[in-house]
PDB file of N, CA and C in Angstrom:
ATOM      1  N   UNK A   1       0.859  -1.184   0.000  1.00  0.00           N
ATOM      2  CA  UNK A   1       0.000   0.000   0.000  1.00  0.00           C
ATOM      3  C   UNK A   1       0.897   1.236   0.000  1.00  0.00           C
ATOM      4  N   UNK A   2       0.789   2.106  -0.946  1.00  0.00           N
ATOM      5  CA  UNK A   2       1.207   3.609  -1.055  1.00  0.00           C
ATOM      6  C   UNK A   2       1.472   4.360   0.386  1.00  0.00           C
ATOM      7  N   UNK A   3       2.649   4.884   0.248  1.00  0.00           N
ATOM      8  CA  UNK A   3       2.314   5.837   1.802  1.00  0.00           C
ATOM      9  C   UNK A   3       1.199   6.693   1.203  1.00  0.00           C
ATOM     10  N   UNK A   4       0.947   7.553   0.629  1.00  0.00           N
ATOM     11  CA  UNK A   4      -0.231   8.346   0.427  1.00  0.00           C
ATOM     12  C   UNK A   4      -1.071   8.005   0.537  1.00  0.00           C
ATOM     13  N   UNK A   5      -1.837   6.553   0.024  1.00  0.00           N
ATOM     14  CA  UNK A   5      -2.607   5.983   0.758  1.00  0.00           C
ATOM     15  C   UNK A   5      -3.123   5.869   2.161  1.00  0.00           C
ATOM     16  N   UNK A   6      -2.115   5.515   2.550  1.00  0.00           N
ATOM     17  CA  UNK A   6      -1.816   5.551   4.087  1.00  0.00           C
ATOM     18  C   UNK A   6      -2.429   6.662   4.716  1.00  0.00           C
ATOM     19  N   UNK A   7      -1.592   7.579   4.406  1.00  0.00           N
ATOM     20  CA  UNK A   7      -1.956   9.372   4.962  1.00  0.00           C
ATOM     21  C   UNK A   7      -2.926   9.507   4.454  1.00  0.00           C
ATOM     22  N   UNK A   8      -3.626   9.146   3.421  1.00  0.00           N
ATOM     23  CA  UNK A   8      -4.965   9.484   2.696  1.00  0.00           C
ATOM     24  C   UNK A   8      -5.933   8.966   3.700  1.00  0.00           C
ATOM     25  N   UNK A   9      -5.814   7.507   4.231  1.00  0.00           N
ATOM     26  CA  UNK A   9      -6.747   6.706   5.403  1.00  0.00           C
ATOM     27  C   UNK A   9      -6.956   7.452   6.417  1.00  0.00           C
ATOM     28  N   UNK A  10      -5.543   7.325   7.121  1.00  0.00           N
ATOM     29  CA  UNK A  10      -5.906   8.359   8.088  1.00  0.00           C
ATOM     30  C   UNK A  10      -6.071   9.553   8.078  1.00  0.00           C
ATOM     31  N   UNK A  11      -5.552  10.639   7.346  1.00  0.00           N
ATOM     32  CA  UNK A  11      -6.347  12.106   8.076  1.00  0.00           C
ATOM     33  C   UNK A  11      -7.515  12.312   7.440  1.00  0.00           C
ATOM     34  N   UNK A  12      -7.687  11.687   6.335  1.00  0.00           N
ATOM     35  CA  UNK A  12      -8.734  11.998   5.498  1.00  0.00           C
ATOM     36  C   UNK A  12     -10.472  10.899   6.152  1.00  0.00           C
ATOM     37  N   UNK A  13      -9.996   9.423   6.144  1.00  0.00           N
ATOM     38  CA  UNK A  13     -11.276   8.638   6.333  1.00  0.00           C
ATOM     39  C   UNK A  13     -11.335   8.332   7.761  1.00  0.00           C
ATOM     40  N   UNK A  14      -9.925   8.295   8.519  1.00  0.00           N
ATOM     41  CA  UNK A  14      -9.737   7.729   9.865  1.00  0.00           C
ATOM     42  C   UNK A  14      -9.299   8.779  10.967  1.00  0.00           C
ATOM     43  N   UNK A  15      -9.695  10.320  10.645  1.00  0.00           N
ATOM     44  CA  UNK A  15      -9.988  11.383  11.632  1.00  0.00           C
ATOM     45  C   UNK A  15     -10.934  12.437  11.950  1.00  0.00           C
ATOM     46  N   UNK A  16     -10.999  12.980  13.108  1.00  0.00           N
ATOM     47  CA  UNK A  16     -12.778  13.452  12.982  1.00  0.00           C
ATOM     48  C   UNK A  16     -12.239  15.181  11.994  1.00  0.00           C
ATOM     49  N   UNK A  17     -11.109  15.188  11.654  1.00  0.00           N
ATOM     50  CA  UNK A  17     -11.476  16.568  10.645  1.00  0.00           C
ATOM     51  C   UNK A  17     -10.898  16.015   9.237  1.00  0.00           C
ATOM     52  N   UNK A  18     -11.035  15.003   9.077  1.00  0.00           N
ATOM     53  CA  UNK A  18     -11.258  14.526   7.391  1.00  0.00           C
ATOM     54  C   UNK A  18     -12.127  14.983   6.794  1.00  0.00           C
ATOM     55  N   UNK A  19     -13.812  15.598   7.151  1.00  0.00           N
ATOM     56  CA  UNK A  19     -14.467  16.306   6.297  1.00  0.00           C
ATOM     57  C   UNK A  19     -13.799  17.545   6.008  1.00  0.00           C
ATOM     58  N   UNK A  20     -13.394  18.186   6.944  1.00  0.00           N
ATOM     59  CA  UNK A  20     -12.532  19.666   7.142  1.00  0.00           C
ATOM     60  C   UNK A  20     -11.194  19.672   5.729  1.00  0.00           C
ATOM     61  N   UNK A  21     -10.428  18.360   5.963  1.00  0.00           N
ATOM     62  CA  UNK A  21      -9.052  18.558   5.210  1.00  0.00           C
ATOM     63  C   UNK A  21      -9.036  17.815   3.947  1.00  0.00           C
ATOM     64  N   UNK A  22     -10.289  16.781   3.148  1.00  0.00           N
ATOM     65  CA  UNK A  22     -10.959  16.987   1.834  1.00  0.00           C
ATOM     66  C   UNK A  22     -11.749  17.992   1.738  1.00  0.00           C
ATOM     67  N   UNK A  23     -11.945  19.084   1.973  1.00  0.00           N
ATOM     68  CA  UNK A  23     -12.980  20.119   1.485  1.00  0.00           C
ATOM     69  C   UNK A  23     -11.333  21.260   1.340  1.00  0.00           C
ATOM     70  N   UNK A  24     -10.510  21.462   2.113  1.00  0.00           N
ATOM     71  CA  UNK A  24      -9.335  21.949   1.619  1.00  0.00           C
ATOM     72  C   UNK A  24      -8.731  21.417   0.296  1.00  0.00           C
ATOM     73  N   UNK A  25      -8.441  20.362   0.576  1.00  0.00           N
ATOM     74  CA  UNK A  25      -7.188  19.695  -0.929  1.00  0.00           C
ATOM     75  C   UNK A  25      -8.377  19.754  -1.949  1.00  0.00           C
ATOM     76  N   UNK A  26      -9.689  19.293  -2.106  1.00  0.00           N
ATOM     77  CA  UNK A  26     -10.486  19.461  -3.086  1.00  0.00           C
ATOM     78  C   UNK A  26     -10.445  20.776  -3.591  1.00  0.00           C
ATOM     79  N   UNK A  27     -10.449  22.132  -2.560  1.00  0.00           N
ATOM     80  CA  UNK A  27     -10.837  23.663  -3.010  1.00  0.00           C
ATOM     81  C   UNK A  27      -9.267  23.757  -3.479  1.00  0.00           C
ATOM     82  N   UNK A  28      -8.072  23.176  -3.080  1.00  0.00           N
ATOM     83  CA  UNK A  28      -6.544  23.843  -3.307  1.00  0.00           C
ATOM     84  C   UNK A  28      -6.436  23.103  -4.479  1.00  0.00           C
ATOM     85  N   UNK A  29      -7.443  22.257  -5.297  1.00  0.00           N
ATOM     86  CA  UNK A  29      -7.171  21.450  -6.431  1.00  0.00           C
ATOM     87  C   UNK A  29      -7.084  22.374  -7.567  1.00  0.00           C
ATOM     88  N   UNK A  30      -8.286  22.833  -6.938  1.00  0.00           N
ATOM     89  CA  UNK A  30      -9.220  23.824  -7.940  1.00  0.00           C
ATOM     90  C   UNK A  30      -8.121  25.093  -8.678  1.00  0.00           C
ATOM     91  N   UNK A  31      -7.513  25.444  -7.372  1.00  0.00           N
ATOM     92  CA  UNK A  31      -6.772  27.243  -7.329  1.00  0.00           C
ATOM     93  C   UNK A  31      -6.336  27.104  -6.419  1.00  0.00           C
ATOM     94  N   UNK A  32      -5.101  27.290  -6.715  1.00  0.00           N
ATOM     95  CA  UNK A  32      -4.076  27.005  -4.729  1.00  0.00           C
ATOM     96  C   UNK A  32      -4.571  29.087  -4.462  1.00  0.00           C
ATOM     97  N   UNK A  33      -4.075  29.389  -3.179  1.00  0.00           N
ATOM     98  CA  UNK A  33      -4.775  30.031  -2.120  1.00  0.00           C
ATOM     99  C   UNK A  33      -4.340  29.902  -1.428  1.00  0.00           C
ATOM    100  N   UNK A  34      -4.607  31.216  -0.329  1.00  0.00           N
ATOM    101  CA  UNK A  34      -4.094  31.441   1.000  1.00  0.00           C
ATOM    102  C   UNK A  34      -5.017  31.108   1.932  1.00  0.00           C
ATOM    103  N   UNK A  35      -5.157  31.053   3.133  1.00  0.00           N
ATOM    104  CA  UNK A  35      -5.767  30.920   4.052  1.00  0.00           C
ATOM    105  C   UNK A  35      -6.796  31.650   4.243  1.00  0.00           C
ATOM    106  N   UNK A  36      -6.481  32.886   4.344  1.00  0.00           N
ATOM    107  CA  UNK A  36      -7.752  33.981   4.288  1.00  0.00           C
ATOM    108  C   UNK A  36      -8.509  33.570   3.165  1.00  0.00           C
ATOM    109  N   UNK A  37      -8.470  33.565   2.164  1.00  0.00           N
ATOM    110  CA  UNK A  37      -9.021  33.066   0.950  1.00  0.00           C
ATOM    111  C   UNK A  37     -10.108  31.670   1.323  1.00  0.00           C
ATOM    112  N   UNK A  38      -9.221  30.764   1.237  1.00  0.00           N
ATOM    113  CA  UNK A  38      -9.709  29.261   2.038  1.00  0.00           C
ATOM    114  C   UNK A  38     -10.159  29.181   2.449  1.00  0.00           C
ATOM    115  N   UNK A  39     -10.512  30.150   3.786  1.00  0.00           N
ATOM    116  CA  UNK A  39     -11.655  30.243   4.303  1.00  0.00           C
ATOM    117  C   UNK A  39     -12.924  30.640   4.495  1.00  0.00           C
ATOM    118  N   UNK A  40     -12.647  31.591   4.081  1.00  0.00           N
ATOM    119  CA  UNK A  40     -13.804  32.798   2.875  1.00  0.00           C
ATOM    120  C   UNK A  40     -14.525  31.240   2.031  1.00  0.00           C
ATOM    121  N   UNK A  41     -13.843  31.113   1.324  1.00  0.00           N
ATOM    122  CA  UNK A  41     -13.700  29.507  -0.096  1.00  0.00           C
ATOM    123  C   UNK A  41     -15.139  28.882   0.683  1.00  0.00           C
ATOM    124  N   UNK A  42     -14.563  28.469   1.424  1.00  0.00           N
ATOM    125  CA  UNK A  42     -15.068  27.004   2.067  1.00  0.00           C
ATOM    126  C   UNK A  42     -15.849  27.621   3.398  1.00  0.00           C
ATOM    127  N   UNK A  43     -16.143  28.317   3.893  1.00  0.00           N
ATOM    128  CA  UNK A  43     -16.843  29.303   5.059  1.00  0.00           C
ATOM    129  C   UNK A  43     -16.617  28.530   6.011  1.00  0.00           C
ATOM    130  N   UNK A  44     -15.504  28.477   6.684  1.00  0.00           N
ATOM    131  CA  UNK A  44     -14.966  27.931   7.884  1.00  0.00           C
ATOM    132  C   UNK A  44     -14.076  29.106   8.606  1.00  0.00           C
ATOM    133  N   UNK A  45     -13.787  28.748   9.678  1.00  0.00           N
ATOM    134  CA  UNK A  45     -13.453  29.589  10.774  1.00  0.00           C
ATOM    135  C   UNK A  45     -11.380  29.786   9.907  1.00  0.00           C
ATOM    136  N   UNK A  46     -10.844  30.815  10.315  1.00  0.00           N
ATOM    137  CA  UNK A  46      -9.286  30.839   9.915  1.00  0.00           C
ATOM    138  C   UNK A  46      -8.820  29.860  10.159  1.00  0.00           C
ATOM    139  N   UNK A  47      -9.392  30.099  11.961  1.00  0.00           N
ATOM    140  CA  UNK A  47      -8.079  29.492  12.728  1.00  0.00           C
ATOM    141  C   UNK A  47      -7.969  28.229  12.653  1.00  0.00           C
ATOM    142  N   UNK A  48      -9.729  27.504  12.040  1.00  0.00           N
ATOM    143  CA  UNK A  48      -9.736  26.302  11.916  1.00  0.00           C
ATOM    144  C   UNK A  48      -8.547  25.383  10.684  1.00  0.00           C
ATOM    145  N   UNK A  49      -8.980  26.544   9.563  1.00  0.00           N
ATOM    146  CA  UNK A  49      -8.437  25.913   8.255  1.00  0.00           C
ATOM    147  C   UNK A  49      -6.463  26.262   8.409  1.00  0.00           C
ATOM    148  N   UNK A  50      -6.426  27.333   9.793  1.00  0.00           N
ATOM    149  CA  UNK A  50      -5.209  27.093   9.800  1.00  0.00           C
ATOM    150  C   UNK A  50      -4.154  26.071  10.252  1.00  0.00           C
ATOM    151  N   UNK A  51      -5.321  25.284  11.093  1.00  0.00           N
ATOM    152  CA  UNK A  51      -4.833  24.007  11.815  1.00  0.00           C
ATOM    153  C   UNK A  51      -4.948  23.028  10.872  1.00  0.00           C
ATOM    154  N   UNK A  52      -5.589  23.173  10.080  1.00  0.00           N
ATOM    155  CA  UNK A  52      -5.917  21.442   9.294  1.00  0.00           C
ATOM    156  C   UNK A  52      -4.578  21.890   8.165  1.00  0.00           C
ATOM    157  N   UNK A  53      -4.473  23.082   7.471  1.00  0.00           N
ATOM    158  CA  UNK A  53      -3.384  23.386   6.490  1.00  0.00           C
ATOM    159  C   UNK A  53      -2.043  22.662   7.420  1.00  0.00           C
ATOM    160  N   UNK A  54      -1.602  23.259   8.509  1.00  0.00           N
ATOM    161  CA  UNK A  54      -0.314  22.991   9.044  1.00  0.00           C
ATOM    162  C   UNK A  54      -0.442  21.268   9.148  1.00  0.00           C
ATOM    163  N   UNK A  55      -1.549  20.207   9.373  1.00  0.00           N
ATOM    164  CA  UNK A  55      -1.445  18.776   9.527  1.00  0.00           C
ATOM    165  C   UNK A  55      -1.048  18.595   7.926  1.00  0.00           C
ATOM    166  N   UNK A  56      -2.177  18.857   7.505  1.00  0.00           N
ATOM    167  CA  UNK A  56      -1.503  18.918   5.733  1.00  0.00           C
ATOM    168  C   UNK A  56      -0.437  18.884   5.452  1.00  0.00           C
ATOM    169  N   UNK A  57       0.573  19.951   5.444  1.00  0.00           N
ATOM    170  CA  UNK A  57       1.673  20.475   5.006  1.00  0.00           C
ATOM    171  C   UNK A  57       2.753  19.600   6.000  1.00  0.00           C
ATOM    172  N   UNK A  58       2.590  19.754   7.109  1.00  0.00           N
ATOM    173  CA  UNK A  58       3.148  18.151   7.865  1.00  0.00           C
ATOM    174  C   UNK A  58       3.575  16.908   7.240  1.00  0.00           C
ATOM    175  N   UNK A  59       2.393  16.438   6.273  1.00  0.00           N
ATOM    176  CA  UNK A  59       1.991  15.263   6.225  1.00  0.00           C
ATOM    177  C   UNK A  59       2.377  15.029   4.900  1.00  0.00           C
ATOM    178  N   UNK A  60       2.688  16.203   4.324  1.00  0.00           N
ATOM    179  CA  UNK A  60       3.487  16.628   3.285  1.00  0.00           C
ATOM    180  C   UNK A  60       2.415  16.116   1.789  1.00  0.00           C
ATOM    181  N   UNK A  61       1.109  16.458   2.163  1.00  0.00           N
ATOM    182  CA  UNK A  61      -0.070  16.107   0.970  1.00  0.00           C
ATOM    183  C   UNK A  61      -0.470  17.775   0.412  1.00  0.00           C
ATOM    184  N   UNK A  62       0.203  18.596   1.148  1.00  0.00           N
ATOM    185  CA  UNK A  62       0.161  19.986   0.670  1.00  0.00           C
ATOM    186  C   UNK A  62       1.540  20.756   0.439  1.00  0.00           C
ATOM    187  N   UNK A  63       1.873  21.954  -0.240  1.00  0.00           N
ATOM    188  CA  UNK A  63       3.076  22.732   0.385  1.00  0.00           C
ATOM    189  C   UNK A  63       2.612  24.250  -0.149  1.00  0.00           C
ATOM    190  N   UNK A  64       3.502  24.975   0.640  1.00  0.00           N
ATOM    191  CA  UNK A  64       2.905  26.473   0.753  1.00  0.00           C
ATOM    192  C   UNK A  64       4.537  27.367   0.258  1.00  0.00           C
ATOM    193  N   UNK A  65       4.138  28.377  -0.364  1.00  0.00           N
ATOM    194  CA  UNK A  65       5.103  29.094  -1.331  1.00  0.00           C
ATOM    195  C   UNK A  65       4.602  30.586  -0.690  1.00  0.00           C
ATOM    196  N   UNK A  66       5.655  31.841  -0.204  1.00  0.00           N
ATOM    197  CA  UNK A  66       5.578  32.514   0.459  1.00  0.00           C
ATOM    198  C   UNK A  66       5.741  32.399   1.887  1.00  0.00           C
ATOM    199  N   UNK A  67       5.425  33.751   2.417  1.00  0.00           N
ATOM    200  CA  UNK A  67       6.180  34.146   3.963  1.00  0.00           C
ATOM    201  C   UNK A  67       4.319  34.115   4.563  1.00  0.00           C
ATOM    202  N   UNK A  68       4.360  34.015   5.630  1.00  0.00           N
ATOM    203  CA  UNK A  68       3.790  34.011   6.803  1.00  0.00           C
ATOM    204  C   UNK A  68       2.026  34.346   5.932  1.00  0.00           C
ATOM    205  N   UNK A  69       1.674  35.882   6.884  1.00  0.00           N
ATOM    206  CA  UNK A  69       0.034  35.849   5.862  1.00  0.00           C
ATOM    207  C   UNK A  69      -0.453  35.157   4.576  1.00  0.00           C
ATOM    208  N   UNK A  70       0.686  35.841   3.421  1.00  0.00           N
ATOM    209  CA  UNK A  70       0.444  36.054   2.524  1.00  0.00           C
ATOM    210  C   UNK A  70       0.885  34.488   1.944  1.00  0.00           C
ATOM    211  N   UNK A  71       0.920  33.553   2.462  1.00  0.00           N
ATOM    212  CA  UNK A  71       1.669  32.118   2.022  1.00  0.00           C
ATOM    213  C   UNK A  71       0.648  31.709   1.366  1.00  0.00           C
ATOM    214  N   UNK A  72       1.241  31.098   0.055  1.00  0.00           N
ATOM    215  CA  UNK A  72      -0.196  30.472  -0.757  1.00  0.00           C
ATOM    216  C   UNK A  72       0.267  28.893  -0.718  1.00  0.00           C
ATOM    217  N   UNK A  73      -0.542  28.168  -0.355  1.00  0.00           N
ATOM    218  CA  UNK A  73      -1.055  27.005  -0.432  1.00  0.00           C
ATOM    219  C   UNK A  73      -1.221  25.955  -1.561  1.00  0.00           C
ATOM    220  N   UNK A  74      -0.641  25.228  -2.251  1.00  0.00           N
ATOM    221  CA  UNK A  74      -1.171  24.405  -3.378  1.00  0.00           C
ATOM    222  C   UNK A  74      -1.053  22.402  -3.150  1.00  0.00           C
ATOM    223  N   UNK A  75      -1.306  21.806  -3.585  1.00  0.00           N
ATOM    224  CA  UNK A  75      -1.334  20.307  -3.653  1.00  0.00           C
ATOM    225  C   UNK A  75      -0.449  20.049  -3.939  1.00  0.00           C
ATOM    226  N   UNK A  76       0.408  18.979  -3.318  1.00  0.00           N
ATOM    227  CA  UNK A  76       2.146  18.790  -3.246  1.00  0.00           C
ATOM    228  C   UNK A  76       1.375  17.410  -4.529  1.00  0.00           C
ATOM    229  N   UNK A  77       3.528  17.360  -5.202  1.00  0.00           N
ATOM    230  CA  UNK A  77       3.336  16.730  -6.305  1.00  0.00           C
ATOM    231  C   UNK A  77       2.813  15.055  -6.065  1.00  0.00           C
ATOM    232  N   UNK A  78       3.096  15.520  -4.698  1.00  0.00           N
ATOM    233  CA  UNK A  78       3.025  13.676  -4.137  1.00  0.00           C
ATOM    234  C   UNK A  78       1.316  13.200  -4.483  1.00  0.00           C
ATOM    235  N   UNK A  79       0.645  14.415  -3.540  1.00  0.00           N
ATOM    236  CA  UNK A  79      -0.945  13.650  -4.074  1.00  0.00           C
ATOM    237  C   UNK A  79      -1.522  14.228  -5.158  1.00  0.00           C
ATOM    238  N   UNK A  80      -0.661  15.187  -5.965  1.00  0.00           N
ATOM    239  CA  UNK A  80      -1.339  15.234  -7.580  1.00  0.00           C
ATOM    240  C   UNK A  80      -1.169  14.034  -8.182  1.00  0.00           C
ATOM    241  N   UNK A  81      -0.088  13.228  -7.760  1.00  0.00           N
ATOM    242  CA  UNK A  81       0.325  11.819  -8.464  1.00  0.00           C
ATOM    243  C   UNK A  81      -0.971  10.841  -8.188  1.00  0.00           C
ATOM    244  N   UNK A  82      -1.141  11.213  -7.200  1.00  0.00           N
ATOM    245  CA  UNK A  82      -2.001   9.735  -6.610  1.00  0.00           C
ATOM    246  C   UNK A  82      -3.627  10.908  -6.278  1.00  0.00           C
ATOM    247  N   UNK A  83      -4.169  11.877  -7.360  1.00  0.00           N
ATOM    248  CA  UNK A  83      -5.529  12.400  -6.736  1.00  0.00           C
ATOM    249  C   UNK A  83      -6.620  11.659  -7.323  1.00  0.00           C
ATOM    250  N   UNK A  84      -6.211  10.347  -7.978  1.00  0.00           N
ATOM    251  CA  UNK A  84      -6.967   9.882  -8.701  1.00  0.00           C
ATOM    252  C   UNK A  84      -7.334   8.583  -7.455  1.00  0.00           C
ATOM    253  N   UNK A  85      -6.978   8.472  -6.678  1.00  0.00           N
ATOM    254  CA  UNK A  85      -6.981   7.595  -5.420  1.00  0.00           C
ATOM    255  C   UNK A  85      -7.871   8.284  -4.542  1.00  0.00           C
ATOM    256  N   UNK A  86      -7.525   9.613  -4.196  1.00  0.00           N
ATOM    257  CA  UNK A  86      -7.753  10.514  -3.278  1.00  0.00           C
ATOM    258  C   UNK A  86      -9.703  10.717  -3.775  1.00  0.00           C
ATOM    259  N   UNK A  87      -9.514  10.754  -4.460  1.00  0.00           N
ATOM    260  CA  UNK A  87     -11.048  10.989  -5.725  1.00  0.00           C
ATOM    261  C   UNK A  87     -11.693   9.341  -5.228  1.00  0.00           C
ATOM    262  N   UNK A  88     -11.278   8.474  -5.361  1.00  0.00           N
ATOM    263  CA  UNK A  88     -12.096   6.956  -5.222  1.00  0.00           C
ATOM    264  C   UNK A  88     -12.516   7.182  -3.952  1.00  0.00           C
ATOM    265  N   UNK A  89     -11.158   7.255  -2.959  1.00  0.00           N
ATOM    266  CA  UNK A  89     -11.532   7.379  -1.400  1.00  0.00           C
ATOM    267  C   UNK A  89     -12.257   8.328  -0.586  1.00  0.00           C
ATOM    268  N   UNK A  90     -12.697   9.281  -1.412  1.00  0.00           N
ATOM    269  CA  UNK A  90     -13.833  10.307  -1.232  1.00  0.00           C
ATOM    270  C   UNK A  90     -15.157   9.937  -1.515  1.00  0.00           C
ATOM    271  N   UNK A  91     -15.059   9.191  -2.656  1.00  0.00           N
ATOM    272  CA  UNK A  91     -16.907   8.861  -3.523  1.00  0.00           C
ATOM    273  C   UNK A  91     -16.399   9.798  -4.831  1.00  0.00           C
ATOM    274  N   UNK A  92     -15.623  10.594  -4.711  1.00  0.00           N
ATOM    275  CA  UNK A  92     -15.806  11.350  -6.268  1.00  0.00           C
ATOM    276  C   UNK A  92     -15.584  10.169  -7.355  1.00  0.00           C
ATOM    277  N   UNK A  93     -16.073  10.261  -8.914  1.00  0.00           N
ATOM    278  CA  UNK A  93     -15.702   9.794 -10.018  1.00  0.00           C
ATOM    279  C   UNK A  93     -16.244  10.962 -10.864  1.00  0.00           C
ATOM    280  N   UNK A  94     -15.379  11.894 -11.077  1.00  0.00           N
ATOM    281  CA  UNK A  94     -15.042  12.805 -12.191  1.00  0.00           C
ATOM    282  C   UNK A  94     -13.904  12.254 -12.674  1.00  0.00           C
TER     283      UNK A  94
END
């Protein structure tokens, strides 16, 4: 099994803010973005989407380009490789 897989199970199907951090990588698919943005995006709290970004970027299924506020956010190459997984393990088939 894929590590991305792996990381896909757990933060995504096997934690209680997996709805929270697929509704991120789905919206950062779209148009990478900053936080302020992201959250506006997706109408969630900052501070929330700022905690699920930093597990993300951790977990290394995201990475962020820029300094501090103004840091934009996009989908690391690791799960553009594998979003076609990420898409099954959601229910999507686009």
């Amino acid at each position: 099994m894929s590590t991305v897989k792996h990381l896909l199970q757990w933060l995504i199907l096997g934690s209680k803010g997996g709805e929270t951090r697929t509704k991120i990588l789905t919206t950062l698919k779209e148009k990478p973005m900053n936080a302020n943005n992201l959250s506006k995006k997706i109408s969630m709290d900052y501070k929330t989407i700022t905690h699920h970004l930093k597990i993300l970027e951790q977990n290394q299924l995201i990475n962020s380009v820029g300094n501090k506020y103004g840091q934009i956010y996009v989908i690391s190459t690791q799960l553009e490789d594998e979003y076609d997984l990420f898409k099954k393990m959601i229910g999507g088939n686009d």
